[in-house]
PDB file of N, CA and C in Angstrom:
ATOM      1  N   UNK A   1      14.447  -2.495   4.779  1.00  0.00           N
ATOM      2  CA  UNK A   1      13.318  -2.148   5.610  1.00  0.00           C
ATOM      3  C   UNK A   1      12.047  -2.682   4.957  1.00  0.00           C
ATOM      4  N   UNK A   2      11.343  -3.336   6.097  1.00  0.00           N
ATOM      5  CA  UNK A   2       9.757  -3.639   5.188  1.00  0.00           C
ATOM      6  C   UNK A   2       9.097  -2.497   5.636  1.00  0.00           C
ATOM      7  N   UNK A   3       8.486  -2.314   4.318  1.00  0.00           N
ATOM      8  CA  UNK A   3       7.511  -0.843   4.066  1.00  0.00           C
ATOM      9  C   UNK A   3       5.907  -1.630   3.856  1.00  0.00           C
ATOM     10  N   UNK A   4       4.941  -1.444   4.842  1.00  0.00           N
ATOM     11  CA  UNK A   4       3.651  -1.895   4.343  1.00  0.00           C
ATOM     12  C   UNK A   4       2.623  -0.642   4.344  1.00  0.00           C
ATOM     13  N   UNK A   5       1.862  -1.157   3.377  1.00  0.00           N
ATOM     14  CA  UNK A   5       1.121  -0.072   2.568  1.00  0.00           C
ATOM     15  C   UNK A   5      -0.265  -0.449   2.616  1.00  0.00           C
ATOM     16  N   UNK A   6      -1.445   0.469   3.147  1.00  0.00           N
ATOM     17  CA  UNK A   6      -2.446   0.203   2.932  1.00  0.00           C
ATOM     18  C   UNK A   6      -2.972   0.248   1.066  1.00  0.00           C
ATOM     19  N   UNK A   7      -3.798  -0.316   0.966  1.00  0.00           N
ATOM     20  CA  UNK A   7      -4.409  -0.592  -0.775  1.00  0.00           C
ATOM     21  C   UNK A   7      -5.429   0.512  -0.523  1.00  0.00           C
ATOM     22  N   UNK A   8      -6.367   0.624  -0.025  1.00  0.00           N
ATOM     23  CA  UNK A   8      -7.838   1.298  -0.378  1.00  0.00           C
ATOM     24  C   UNK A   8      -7.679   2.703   0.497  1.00  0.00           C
ATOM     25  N   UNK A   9      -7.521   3.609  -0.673  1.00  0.00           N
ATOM     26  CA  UNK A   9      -6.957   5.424  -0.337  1.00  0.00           C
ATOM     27  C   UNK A   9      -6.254   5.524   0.030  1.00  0.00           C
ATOM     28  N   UNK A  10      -4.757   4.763  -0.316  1.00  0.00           N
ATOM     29  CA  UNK A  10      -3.809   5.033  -0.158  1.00  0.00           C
ATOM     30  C   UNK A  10      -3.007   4.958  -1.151  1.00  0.00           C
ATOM     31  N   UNK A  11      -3.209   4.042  -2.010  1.00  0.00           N
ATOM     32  CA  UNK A  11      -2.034   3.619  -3.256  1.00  0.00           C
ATOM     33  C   UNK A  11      -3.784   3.533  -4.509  1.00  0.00           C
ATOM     34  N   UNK A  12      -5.068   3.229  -4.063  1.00  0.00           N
ATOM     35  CA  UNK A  12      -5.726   3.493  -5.241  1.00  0.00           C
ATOM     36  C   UNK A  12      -7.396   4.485  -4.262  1.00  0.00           C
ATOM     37  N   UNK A  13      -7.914   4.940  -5.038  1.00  0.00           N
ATOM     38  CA  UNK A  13      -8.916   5.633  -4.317  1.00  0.00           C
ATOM     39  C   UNK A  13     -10.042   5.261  -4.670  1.00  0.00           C
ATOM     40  N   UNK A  14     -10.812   4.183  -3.830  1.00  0.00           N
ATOM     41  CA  UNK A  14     -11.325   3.098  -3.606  1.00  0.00           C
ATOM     42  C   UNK A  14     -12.530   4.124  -4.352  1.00  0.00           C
ATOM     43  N   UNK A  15     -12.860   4.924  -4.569  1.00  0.00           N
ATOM     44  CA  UNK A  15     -14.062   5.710  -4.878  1.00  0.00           C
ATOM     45  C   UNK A  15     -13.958   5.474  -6.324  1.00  0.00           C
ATOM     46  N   UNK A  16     -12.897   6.396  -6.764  1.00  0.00           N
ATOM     47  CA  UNK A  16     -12.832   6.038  -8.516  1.00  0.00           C
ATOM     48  C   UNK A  16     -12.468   5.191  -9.183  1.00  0.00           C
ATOM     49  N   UNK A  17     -12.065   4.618  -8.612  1.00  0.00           N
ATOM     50  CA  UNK A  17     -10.692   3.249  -9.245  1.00  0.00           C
ATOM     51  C   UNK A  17      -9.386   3.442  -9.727  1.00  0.00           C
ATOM     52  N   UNK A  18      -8.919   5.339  -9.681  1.00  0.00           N
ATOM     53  CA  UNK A  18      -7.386   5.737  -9.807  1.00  0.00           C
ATOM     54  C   UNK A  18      -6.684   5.718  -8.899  1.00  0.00           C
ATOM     55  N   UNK A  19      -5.386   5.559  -9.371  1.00  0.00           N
ATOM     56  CA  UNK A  19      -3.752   5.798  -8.749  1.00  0.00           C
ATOM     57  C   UNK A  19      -3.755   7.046  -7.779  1.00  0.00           C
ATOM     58  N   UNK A  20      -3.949   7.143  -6.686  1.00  0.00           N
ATOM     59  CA  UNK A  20      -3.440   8.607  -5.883  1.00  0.00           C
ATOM     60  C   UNK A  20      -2.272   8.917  -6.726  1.00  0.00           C
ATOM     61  N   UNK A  21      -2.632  10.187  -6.621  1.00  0.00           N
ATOM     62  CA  UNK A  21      -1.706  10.762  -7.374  1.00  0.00           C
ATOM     63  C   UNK A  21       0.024  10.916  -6.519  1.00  0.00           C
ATOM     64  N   UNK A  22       0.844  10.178  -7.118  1.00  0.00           N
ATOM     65  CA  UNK A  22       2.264   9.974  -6.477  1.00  0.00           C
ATOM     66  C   UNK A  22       2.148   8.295  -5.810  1.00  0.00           C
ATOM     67  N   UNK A  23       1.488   7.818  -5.501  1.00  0.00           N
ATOM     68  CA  UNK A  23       1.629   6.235  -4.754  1.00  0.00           C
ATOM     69  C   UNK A  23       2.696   5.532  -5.299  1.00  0.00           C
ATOM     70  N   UNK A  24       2.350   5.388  -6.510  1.00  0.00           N
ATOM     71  CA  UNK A  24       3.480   4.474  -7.815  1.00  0.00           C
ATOM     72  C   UNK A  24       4.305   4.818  -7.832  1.00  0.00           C
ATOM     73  N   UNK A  25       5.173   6.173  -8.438  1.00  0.00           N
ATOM     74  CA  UNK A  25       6.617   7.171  -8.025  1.00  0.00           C
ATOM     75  C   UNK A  25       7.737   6.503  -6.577  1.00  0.00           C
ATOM     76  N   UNK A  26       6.197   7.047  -5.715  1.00  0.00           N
ATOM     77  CA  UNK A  26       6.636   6.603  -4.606  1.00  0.00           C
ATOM     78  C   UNK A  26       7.290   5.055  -4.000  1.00  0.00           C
ATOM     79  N   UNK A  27       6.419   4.263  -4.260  1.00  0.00           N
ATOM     80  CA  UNK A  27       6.441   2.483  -4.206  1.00  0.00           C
ATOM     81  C   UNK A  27       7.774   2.103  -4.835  1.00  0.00           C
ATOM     82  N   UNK A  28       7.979   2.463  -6.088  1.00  0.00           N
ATOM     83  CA  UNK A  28       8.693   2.321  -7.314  1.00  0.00           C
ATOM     84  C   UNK A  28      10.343   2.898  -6.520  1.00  0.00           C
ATOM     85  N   UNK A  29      10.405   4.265  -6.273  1.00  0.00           N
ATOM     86  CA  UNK A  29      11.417   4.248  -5.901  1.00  0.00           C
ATOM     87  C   UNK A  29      11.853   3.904  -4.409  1.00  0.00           C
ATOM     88  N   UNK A  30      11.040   3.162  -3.429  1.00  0.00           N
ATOM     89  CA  UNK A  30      11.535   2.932  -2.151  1.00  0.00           C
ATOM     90  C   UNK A  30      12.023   1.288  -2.614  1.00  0.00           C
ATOM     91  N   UNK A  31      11.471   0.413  -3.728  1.00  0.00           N
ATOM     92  CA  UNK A  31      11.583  -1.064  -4.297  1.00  0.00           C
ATOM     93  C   UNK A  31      13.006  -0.747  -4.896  1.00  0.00           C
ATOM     94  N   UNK A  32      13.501   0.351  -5.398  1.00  0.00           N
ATOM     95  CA  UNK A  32      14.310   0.562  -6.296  1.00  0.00           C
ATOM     96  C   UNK A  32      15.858   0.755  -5.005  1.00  0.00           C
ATOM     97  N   UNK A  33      15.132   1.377  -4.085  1.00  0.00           N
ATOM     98  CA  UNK A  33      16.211   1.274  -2.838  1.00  0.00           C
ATOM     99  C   UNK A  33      16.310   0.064  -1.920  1.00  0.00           C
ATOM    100  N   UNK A  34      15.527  -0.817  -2.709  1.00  0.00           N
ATOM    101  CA  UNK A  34      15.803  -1.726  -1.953  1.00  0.00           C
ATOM    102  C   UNK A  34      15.070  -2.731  -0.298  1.00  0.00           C
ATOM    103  N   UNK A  35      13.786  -1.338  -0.775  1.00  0.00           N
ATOM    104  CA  UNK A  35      13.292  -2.172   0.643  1.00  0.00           C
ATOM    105  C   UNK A  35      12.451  -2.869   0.417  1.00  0.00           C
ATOM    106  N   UNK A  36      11.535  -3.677   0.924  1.00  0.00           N
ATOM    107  CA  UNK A  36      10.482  -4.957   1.179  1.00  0.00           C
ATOM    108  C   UNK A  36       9.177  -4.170   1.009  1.00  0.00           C
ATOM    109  N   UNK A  37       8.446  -4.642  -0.250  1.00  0.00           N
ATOM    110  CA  UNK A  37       6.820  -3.868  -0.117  1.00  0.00           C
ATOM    111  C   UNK A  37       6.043  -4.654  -0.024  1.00  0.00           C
ATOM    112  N   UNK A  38       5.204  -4.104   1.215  1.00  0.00           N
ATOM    113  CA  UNK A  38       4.370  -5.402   1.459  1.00  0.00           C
ATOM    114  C   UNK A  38       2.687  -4.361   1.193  1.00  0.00           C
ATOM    115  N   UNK A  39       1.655  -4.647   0.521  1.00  0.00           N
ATOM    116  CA  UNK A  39       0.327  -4.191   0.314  1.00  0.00           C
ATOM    117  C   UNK A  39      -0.909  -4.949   1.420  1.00  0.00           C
ATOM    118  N   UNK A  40      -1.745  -4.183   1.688  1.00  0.00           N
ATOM    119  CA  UNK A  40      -2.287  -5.228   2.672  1.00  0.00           C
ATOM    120  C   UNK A  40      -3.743  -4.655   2.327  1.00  0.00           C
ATOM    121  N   UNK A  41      -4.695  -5.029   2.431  1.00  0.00           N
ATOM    122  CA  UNK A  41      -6.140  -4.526   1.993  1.00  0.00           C
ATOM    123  C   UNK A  41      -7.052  -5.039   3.231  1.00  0.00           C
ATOM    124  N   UNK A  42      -8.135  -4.927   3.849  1.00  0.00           N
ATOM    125  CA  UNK A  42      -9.080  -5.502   4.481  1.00  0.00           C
ATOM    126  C   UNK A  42     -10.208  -5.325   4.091  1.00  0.00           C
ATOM    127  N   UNK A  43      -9.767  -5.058   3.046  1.00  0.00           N
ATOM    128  CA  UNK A  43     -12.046  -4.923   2.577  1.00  0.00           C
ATOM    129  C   UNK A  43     -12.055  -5.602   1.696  1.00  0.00           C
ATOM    130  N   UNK A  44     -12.822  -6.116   2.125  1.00  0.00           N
ATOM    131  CA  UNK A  44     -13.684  -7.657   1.701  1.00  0.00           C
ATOM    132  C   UNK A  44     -14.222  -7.473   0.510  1.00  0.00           C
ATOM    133  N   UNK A  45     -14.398  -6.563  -0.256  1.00  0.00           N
ATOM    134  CA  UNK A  45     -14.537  -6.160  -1.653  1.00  0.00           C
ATOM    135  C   UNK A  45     -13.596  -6.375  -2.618  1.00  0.00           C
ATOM    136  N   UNK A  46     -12.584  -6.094  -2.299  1.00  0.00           N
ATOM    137  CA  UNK A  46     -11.309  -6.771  -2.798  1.00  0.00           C
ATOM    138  C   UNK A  46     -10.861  -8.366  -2.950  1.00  0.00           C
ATOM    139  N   UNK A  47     -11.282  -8.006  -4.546  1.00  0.00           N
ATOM    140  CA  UNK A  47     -10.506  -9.893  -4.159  1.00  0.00           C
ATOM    141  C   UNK A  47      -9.334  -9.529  -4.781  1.00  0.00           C
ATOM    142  N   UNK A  48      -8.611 -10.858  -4.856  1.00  0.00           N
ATOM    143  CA  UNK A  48      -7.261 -11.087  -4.769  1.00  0.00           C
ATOM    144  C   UNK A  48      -6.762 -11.024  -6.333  1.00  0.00           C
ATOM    145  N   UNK A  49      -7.398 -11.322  -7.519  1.00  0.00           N
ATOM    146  CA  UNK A  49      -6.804 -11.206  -8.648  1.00  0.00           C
ATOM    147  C   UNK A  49      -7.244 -10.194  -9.402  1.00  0.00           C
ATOM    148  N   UNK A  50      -8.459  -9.215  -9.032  1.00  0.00           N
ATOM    149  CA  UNK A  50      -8.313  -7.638  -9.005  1.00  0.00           C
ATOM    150  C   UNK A  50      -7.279  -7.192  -8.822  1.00  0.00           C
ATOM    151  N   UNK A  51      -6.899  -7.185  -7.375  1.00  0.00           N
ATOM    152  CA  UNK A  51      -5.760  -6.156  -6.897  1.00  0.00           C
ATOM    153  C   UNK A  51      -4.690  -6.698  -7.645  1.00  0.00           C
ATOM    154  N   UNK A  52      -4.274  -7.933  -7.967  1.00  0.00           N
ATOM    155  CA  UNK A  52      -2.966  -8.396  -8.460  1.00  0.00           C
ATOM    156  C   UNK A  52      -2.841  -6.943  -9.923  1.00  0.00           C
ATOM    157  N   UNK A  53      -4.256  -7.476 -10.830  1.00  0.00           N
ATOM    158  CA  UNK A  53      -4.220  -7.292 -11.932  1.00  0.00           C
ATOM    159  C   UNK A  53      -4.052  -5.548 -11.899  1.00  0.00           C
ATOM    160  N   UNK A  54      -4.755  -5.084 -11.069  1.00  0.00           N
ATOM    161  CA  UNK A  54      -4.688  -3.018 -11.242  1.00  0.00           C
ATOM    162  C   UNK A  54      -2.961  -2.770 -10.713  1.00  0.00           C
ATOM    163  N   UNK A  55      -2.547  -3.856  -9.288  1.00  0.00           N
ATOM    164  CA  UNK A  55      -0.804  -3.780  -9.281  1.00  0.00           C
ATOM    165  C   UNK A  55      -0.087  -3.287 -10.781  1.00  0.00           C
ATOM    166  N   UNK A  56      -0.576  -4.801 -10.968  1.00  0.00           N
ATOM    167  CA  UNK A  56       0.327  -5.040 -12.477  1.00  0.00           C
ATOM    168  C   UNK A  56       0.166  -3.730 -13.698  1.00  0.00           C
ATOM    169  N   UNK A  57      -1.333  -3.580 -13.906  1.00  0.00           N
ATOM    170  CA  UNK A  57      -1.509  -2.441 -14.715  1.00  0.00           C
ATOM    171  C   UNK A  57      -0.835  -1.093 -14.879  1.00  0.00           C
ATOM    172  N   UNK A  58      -0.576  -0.878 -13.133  1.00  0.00           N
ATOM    173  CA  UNK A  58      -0.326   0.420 -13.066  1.00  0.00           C
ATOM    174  C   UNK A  58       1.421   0.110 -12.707  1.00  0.00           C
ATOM    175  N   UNK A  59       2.227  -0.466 -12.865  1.00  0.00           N
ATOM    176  CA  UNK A  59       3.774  -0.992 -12.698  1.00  0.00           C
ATOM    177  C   UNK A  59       4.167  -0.654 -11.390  1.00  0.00           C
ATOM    178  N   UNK A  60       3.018  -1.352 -10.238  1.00  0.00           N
ATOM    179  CA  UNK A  60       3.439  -0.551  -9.230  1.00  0.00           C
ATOM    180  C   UNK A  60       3.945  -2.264  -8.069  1.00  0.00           C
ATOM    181  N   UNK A  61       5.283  -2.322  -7.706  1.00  0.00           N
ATOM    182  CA  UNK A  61       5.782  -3.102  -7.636  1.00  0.00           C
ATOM    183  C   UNK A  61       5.609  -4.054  -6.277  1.00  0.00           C
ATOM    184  N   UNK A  62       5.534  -5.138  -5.805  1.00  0.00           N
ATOM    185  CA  UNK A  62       5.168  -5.619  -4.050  1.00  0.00           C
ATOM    186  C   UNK A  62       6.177  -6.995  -3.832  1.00  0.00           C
ATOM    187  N   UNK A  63       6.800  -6.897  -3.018  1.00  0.00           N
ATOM    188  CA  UNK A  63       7.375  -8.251  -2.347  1.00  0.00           C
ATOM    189  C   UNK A  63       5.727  -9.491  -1.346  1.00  0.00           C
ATOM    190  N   UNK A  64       5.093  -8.667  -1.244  1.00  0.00           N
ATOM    191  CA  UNK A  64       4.034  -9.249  -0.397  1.00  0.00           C
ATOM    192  C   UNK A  64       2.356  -9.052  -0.612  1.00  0.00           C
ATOM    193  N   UNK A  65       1.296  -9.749  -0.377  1.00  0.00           N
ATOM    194  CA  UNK A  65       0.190  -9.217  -0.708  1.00  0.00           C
ATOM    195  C   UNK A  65      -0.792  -9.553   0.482  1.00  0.00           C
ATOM    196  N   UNK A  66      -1.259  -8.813   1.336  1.00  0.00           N
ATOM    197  CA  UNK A  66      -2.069  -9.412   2.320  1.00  0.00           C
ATOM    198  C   UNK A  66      -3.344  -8.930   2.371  1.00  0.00           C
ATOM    199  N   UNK A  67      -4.366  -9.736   2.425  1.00  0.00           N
ATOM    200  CA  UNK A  67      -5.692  -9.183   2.077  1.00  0.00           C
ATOM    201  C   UNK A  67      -6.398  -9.130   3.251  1.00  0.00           C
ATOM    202  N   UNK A  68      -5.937  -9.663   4.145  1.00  0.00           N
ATOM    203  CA  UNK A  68      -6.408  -9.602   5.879  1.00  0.00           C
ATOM    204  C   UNK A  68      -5.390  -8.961   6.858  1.00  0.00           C
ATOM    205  N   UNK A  69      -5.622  -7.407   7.314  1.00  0.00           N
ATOM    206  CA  UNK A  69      -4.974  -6.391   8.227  1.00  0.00           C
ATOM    207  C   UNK A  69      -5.015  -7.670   9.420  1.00  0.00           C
ATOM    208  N   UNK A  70      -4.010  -7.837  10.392  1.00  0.00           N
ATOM    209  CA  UNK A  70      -3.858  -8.375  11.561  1.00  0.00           C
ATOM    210  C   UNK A  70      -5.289  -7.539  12.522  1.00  0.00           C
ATOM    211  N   UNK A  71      -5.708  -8.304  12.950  1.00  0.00           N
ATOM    212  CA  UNK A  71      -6.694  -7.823  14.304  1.00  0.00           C
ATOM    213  C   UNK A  71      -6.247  -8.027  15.931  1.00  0.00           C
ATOM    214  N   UNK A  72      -6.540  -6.514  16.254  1.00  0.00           N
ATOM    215  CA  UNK A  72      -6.168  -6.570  18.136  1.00  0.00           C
ATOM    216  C   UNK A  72      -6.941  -5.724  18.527  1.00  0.00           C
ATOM    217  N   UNK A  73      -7.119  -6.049  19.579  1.00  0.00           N
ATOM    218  CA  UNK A  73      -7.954  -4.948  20.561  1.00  0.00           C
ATOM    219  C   UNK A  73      -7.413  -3.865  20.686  1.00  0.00           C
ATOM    220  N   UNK A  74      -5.919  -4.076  21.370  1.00  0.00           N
ATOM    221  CA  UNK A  74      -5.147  -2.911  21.456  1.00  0.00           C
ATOM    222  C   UNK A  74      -3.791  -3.109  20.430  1.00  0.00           C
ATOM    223  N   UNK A  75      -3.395  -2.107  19.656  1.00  0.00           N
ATOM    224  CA  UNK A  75      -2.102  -1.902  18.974  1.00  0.00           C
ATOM    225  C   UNK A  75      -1.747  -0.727  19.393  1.00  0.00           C
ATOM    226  N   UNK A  76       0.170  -0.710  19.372  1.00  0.00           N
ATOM    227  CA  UNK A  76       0.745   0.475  20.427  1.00  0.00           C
ATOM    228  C   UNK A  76       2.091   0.128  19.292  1.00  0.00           C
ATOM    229  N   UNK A  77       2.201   1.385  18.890  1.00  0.00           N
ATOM    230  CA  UNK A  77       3.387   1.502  18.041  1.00  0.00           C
ATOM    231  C   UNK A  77       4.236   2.845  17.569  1.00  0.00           C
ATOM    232  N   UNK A  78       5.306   2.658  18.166  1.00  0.00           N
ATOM    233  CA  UNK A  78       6.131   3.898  18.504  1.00  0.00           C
ATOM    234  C   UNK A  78       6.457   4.896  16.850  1.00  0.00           C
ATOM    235  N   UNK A  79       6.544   3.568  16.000  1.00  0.00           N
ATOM    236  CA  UNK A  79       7.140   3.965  14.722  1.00  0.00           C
ATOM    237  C   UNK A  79       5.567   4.312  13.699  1.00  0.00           C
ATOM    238  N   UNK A  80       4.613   4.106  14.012  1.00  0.00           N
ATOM    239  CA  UNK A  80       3.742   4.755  12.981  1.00  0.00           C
ATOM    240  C   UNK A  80       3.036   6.105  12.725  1.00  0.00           C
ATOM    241  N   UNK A  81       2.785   6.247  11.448  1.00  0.00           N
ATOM    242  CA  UNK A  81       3.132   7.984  10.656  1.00  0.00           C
ATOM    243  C   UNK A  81       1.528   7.529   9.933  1.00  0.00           C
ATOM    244  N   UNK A  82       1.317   8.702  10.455  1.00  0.00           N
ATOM    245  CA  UNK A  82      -0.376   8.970   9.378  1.00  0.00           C
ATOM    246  C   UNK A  82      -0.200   9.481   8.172  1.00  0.00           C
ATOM    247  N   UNK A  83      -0.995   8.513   7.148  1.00  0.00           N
ATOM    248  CA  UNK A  83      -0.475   8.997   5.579  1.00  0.00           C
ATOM    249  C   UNK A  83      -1.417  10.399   5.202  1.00  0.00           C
ATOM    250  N   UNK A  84      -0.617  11.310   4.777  1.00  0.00           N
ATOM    251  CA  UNK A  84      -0.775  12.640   4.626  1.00  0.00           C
ATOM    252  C   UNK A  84      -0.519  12.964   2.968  1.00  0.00           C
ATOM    253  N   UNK A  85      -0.518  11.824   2.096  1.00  0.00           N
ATOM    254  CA  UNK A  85      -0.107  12.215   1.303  1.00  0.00           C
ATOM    255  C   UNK A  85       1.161  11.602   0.637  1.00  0.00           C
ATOM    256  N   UNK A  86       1.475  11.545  -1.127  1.00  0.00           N
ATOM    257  CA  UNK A  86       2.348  10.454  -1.281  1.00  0.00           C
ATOM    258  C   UNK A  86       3.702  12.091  -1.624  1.00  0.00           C
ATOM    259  N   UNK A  87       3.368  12.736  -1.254  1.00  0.00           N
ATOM    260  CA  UNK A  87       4.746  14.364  -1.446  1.00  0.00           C
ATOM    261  C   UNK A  87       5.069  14.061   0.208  1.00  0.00           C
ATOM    262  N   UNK A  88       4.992  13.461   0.661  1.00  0.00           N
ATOM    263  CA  UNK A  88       5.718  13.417   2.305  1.00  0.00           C
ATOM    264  C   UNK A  88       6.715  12.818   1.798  1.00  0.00           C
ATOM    265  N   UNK A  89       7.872  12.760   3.083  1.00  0.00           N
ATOM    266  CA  UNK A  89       8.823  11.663   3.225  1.00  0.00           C
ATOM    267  C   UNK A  89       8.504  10.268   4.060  1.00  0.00           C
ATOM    268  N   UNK A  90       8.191   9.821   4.641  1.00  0.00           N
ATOM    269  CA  UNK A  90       7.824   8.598   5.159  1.00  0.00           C
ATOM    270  C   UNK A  90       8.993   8.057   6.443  1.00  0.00           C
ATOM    271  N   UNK A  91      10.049   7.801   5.141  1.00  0.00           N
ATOM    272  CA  UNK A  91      11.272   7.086   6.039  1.00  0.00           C
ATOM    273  C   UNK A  91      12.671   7.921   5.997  1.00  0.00           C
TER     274      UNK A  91
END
């Protein structure tokens, strides 16, 4: 399964510059089962060998890195879950 992950308050908290607490745990063992992690960021504050380098720092693992969210007017999607937190289940 590809799993994509927002970057900014979701896996780091764009305010302080830490790890949500559980993101990594989390990432770590869905990579460890085997599925596709893809990170995706849209803020333009973010460059690209930042995020590589805080990835790497914090051993938190990605098959993919996208720094531009797709844009639509309208998106309609049966399968998406509002992140509530990295103590949920997801999948």
């Amino acid at each position: 399964m590809r799993i994509c992950i927002d970057f900014d308050d979701v896996i780091m908290d764009y305010t302080t510059g830490e790890e949500i607490p559980g993101a990594g745990d989390w990432i770590r063992k869905k990579k460890q089962e085997g599925h596709r992690i893809i990170i995706l960021t849209s803020n333009w504050l973010t460059h690209r060998g930042l995020l590589v380098g805080w990835l790497q720092s914090h051993n938190i693992p990605y098959d993919d890195l996208q720094l531009n969210k797709p844009m639509y007017e309208i998106y309609i999607d049966d399968r998406a879950r509002r992140f509530e937190g990295w103590d949920k289940e997801y999948i």
